[in-house]
N, C-alpha and C. Protein backbone atom coordinates (compact mmCIF):
# COMPACT_ATOMS: atom_id res chain seq x y z
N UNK A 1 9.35 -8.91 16.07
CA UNK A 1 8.06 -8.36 15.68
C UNK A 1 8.27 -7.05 14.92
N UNK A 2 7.32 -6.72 14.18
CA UNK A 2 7.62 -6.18 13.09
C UNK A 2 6.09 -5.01 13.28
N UNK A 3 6.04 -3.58 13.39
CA UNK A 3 4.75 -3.25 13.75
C UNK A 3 4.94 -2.22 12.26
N UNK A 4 3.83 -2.17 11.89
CA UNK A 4 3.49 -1.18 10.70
C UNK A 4 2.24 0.42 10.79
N UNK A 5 3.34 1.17 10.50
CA UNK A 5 2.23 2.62 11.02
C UNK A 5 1.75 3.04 9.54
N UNK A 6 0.34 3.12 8.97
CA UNK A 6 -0.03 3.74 8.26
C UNK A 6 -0.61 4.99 8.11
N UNK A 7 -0.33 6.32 7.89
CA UNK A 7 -1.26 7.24 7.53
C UNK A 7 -1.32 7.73 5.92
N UNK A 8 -2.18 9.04 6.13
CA UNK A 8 -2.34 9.14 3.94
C UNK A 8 -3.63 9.09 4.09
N UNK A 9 -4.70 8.31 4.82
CA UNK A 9 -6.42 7.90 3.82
C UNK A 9 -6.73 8.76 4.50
N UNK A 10 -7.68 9.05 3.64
CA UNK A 10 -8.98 10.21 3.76
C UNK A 10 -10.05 10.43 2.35
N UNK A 11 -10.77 11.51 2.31
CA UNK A 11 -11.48 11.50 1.64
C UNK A 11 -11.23 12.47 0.43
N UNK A 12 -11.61 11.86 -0.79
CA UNK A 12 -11.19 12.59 -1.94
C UNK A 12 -12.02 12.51 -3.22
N UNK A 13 -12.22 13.53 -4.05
CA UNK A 13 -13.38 13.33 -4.74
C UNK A 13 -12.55 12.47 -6.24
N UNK A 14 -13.89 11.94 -7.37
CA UNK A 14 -12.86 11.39 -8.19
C UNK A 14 -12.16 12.00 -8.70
N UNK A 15 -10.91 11.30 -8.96
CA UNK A 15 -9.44 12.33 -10.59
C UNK A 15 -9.12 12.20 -9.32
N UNK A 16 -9.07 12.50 -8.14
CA UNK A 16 -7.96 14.00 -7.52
C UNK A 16 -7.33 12.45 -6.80
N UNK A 17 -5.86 12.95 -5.37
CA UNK A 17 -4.65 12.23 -5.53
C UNK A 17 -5.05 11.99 -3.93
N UNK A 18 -4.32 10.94 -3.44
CA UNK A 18 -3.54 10.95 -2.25
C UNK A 18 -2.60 9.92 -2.10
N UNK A 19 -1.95 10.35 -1.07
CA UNK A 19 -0.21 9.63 -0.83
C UNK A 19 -0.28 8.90 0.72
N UNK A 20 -0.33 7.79 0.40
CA UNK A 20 -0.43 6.57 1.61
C UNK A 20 1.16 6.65 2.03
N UNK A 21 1.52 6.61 3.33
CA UNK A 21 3.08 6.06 4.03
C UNK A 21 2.57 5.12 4.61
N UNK A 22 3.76 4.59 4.77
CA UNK A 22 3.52 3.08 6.01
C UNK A 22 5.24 3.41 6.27
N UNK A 23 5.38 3.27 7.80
CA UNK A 23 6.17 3.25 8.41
C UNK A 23 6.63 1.90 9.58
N UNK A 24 8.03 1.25 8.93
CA UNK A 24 7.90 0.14 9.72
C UNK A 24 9.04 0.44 11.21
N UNK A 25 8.56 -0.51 11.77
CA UNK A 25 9.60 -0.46 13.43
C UNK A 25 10.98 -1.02 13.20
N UNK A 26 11.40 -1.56 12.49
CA UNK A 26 12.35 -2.23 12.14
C UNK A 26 13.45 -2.08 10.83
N UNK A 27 14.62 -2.32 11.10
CA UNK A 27 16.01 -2.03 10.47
C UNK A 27 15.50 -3.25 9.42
N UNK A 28 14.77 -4.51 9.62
CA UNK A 28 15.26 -5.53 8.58
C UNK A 28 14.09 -5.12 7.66
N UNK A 29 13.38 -3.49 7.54
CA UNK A 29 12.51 -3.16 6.37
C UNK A 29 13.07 -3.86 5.21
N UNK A 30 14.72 -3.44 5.29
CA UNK A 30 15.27 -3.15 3.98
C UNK A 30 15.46 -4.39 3.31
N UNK A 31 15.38 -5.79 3.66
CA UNK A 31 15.35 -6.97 3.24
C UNK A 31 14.29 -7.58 2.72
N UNK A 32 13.17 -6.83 3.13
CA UNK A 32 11.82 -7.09 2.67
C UNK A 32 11.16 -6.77 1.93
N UNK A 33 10.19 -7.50 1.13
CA UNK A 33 9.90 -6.70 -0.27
C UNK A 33 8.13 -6.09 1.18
N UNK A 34 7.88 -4.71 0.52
CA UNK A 34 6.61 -4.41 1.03
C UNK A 34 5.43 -4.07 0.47
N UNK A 35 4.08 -4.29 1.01
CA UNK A 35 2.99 -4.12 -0.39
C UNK A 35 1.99 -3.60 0.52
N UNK A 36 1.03 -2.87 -0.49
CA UNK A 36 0.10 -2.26 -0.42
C UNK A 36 -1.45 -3.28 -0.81
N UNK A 37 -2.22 -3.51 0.05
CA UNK A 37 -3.53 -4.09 -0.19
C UNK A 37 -4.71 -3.54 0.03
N UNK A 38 -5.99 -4.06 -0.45
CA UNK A 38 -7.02 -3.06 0.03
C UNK A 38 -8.10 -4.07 0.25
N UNK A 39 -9.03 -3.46 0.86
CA UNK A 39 -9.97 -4.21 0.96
C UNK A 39 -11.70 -3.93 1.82
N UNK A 40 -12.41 -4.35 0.93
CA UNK A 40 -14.20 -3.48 0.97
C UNK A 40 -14.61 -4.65 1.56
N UNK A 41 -15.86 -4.15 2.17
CA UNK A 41 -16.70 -5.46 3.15
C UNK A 41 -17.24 -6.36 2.58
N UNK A 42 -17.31 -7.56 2.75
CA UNK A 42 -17.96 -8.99 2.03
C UNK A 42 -17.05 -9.47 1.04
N UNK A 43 -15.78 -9.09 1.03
CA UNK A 43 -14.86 -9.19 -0.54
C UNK A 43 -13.08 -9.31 0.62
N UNK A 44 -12.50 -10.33 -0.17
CA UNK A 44 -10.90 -10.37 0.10
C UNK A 44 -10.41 -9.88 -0.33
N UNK A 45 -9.01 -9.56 0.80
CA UNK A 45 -7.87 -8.85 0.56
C UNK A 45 -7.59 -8.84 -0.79
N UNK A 46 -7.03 -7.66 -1.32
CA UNK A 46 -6.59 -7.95 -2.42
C UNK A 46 -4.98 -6.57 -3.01
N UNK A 47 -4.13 -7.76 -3.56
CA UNK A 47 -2.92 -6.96 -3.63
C UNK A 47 -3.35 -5.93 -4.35
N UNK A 48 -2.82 -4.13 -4.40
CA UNK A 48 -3.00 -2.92 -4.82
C UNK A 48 -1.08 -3.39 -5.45
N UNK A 49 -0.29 -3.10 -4.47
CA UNK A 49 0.98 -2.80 -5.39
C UNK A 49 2.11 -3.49 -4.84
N UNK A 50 3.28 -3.85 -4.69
CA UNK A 50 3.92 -3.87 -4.11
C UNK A 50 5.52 -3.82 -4.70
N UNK A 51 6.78 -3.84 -3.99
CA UNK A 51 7.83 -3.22 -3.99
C UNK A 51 9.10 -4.50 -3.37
N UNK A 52 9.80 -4.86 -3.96
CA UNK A 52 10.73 -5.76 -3.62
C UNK A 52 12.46 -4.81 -3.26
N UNK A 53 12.65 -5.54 -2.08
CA UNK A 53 13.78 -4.70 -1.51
C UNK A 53 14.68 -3.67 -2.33
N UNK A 54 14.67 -4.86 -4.11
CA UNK A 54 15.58 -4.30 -5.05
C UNK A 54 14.54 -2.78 -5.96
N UNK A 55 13.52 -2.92 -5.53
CA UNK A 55 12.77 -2.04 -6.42
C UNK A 55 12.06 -2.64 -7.32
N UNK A 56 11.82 -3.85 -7.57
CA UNK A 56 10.56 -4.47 -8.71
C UNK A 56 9.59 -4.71 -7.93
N UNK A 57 8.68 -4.05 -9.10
CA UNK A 57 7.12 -3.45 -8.62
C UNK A 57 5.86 -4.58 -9.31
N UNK A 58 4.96 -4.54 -8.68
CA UNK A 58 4.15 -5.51 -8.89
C UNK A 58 2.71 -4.41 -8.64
N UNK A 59 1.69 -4.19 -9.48
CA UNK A 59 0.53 -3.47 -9.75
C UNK A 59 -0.29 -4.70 -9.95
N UNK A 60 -1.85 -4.28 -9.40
CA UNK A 60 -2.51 -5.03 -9.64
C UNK A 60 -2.95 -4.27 -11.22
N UNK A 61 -3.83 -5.27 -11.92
CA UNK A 61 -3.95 -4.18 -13.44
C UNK A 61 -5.24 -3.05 -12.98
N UNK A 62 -5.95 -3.02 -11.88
CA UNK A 62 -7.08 -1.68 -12.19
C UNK A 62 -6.55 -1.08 -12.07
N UNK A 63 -5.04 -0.97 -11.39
CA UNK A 63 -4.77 0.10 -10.66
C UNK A 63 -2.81 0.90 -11.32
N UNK A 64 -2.56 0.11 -12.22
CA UNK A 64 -1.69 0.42 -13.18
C UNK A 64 -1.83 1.95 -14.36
N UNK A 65 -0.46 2.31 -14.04
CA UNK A 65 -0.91 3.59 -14.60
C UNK A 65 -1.30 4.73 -13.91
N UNK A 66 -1.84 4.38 -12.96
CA UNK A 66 -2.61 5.44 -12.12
C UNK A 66 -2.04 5.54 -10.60
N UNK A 67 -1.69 4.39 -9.89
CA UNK A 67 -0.84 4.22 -8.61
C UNK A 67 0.51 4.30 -9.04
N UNK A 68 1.89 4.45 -7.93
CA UNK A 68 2.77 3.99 -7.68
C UNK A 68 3.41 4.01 -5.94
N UNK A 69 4.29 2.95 -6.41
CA UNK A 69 4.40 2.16 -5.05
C UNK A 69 6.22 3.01 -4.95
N UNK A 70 6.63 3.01 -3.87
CA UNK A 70 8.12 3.51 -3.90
C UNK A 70 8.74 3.26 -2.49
N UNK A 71 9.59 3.23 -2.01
CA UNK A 71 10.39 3.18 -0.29
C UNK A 71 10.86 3.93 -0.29
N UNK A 72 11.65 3.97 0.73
CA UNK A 72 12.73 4.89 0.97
C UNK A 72 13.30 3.92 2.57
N UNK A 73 14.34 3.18 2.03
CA UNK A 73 14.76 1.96 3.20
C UNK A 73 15.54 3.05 4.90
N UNK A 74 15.97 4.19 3.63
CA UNK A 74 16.48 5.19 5.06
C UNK A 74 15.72 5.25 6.35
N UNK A 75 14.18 5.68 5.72
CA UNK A 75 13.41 6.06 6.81
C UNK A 75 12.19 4.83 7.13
N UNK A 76 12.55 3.44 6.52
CA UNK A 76 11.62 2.18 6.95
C UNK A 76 10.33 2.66 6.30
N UNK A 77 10.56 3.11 5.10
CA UNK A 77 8.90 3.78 4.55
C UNK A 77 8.55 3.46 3.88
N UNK A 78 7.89 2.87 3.31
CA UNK A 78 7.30 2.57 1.74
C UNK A 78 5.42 3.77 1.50
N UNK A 79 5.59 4.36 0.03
CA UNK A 79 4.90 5.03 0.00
C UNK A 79 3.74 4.23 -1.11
N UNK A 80 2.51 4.98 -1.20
CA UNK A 80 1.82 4.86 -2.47
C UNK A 80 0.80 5.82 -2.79
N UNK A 81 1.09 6.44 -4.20
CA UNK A 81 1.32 7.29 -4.57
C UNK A 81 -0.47 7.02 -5.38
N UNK A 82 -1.36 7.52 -5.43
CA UNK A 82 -2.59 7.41 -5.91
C UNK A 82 -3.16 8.44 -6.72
N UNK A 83 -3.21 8.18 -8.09
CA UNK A 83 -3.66 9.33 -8.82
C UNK A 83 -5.06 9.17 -9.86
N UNK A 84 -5.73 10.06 -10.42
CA UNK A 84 -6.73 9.71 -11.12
C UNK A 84 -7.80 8.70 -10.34
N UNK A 85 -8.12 9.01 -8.43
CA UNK A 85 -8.44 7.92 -8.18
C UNK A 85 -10.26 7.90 -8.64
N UNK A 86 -10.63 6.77 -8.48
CA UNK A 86 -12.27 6.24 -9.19
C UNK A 86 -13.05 5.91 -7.76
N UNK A 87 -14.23 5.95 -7.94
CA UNK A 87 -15.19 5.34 -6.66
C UNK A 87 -14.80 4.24 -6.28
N UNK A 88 -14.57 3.31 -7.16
CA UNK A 88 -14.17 1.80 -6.87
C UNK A 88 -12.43 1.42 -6.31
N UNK A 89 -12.07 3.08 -5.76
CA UNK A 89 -10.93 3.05 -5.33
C UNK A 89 -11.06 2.59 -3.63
N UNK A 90 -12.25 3.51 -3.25
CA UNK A 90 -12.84 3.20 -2.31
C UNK A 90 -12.32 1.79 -1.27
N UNK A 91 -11.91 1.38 -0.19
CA UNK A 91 -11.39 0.81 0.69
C UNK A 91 -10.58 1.17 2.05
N UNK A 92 -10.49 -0.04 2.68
CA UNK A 92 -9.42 0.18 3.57
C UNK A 92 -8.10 -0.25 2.94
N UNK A 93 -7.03 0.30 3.48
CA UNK A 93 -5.79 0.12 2.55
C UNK A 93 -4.62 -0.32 3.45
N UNK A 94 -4.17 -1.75 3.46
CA UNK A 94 -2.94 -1.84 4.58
C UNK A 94 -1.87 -2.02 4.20
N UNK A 95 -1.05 -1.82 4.96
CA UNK A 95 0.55 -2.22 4.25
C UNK A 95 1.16 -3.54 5.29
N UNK A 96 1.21 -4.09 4.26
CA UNK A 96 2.59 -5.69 4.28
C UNK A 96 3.78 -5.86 4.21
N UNK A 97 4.41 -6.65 5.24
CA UNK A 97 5.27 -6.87 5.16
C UNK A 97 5.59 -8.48 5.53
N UNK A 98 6.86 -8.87 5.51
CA UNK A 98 7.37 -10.03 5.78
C UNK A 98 8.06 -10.83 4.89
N UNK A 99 7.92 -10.76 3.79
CA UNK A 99 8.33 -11.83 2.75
C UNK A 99 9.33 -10.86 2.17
N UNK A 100 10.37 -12.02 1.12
CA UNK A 100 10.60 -10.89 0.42
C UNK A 100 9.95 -11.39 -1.41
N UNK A 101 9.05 -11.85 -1.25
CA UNK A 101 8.49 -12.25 -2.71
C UNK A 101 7.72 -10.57 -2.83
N UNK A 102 6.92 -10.47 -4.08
CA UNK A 102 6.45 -9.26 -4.21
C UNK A 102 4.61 -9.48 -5.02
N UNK A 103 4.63 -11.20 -4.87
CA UNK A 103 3.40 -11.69 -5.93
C UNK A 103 2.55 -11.94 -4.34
N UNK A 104 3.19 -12.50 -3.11
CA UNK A 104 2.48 -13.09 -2.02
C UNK A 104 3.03 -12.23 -0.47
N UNK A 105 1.59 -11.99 0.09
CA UNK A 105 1.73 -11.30 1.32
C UNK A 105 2.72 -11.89 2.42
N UNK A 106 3.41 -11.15 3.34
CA UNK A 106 3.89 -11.79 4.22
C UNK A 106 3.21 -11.32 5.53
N UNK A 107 3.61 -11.81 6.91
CA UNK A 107 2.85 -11.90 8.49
C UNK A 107 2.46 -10.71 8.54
N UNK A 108 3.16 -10.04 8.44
CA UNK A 108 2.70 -8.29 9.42
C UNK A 108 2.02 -7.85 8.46
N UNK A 109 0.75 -7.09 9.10
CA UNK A 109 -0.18 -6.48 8.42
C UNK A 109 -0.32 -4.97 9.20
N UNK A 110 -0.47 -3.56 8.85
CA UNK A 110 -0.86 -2.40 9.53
C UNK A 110 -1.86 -2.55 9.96
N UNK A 111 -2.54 -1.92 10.44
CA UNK A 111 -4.19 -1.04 11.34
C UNK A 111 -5.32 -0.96 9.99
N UNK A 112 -4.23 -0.70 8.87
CA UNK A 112 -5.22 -0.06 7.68
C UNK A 112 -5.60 1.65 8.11
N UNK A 113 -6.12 2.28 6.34
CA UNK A 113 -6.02 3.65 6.89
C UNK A 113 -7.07 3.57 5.84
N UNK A 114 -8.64 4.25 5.93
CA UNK A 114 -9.78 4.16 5.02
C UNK A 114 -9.25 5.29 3.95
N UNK A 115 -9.78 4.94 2.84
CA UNK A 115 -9.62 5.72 1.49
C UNK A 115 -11.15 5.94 0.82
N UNK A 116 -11.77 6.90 1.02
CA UNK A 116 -13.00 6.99 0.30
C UNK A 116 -13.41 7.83 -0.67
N UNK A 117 -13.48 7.41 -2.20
CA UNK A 117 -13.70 8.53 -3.29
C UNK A 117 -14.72 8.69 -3.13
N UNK A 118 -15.12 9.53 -2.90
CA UNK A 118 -17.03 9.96 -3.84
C UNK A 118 -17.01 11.73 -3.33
N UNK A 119 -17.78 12.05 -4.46
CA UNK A 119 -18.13 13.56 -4.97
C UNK A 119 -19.39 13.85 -3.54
């Protein structure tokens, strides 16, 4: 079993930044590609970014340019890095793991950590 700790969300007005971690329980992070998803009420999950063991990155396009996704396998972390964010940034935000593809989610999902833009 594989448990995922997220912190980073909070509240932020638009333009301005915040930096999501997810912290996993486990040594076999480093085999796994890990991703970032989000998701608003009445609407599905939907991939934000994600990161393959080797480092190829996968952006959804709203969010290209303006996010980045990064690890650090030392400390089981994968980060995401949020800049220029918009109202429609707005969500809960979880981090994935399990697979090592970087297009499709794998089992373990975090708690989620809310992200809310507005002025």
């Amino acid at each position: 079993q594989v448990q995922l700790v997220e912190s980073g969300g909070g509240l932020v007005q638009p333009g301005g930044s915040l930096r999501l971690s997810c912290a996993a329980s486990r040594s076999l992070f480093s085999i796994y590609a890990m991703g970032w998803y989000r998701q608003t009420p009445g609407k599905q999950r939907e991939l934000v970014a994600a990161i393959s063991s080797g480092g190829r990155t996968n952006y959804a396009d709203s969010v290209k340019g303006r996010f980045t996704i990064s690890r650090d396998n030392a400390r089981n972390t994968v980060y995401l890095q949020m800049n220029s964010l918009k109202p429609e940034d707005t969500a809960v935000y979880y981090c994935n793991t399990g697979r090592t593809t970087i297009s499709t989610p794998g089992s373990y999902w975090g708690q989620g950590t809310q992200v809310t833009v507005s002025s």
